[in-house]
C-alpha atoms as a PDB file:
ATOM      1  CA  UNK A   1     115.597  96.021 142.109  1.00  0.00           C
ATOM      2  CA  UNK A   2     118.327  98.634 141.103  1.00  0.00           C
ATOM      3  CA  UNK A   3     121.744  97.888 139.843  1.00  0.00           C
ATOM      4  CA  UNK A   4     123.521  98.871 143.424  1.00  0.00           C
ATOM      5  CA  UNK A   5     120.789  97.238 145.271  1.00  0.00           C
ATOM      6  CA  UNK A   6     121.744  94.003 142.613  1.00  0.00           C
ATOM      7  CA  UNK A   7     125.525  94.340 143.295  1.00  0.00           C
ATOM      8  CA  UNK A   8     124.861  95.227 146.774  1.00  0.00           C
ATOM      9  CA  UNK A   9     123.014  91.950 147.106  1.00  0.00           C
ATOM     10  CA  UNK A  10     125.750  90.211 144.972  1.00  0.00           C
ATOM     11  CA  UNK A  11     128.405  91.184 147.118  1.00  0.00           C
ATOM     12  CA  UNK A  12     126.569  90.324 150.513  1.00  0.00           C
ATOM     13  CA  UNK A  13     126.433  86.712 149.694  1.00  0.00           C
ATOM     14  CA  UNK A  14     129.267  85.955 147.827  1.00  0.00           C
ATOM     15  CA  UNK A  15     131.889  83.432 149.762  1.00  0.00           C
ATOM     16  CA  UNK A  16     134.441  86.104 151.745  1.00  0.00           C
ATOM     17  CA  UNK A  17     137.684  84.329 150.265  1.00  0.00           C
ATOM     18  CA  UNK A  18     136.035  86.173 146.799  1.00  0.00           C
ATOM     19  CA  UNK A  19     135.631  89.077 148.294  1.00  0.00           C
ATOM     20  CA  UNK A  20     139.029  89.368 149.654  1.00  0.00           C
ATOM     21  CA  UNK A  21     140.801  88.470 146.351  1.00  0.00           C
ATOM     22  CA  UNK A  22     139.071  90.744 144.870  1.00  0.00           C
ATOM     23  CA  UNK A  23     139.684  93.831 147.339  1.00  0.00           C
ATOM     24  CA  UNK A  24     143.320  92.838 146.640  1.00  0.00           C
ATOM     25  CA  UNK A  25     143.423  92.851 142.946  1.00  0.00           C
ATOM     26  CA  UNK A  26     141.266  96.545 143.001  1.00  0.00           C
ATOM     27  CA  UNK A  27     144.127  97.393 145.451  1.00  0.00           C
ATOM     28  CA  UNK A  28     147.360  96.380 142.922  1.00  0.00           C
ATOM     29  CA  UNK A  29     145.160  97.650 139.805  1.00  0.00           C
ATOM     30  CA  UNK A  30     145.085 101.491 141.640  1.00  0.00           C
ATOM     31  CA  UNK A  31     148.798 100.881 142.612  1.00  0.00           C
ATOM     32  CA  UNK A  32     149.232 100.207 138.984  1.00  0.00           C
ATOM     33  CA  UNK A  33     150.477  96.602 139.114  1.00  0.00           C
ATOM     34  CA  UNK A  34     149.152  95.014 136.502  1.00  0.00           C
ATOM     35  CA  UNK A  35     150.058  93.757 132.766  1.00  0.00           C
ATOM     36  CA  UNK A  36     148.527  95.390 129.579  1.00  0.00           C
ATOM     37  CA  UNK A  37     145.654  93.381 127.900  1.00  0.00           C
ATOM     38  CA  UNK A  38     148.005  93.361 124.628  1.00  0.00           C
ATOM     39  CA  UNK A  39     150.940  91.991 126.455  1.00  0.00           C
ATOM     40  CA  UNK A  40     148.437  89.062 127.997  1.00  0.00           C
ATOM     41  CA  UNK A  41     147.213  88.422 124.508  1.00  0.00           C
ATOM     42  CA  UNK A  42     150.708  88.068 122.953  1.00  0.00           C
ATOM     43  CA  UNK A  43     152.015  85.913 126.336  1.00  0.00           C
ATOM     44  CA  UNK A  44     148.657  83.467 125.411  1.00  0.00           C
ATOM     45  CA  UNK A  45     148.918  83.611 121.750  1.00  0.00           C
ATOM     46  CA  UNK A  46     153.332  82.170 122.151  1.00  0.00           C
ATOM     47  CA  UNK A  47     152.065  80.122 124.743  1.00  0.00           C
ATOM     48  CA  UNK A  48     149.400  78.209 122.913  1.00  0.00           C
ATOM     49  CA  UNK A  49     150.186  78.925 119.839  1.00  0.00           C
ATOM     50  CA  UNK A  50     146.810  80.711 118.432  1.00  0.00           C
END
């Protein structure tokens, strides 16, 4: 089995609530509305203090 016909596979039975959060996070990624990796690292590293 190929990669694509893995994720293909992956994709066909994973639950459709999945599916759809992740259609809408691909959406605001493109639109650009998301938060740096190194601003998410320092938010975790105040928050819990590591």
């Amino acid at each position: 089995m190929s990669t694509l016909e893995y994720t293909v596979s992956l994709l066909e039975t994973m639950p459709e609530d999945i599916v759809r959060q992740l259609t809408e996070s691909m959406k605001k990624s493109d639109m650009g509305a998301t938060t740096p990796a190194d601003v998410v690292s320092q938010r975790m590293k105040e928050k819990y203090a590591i």
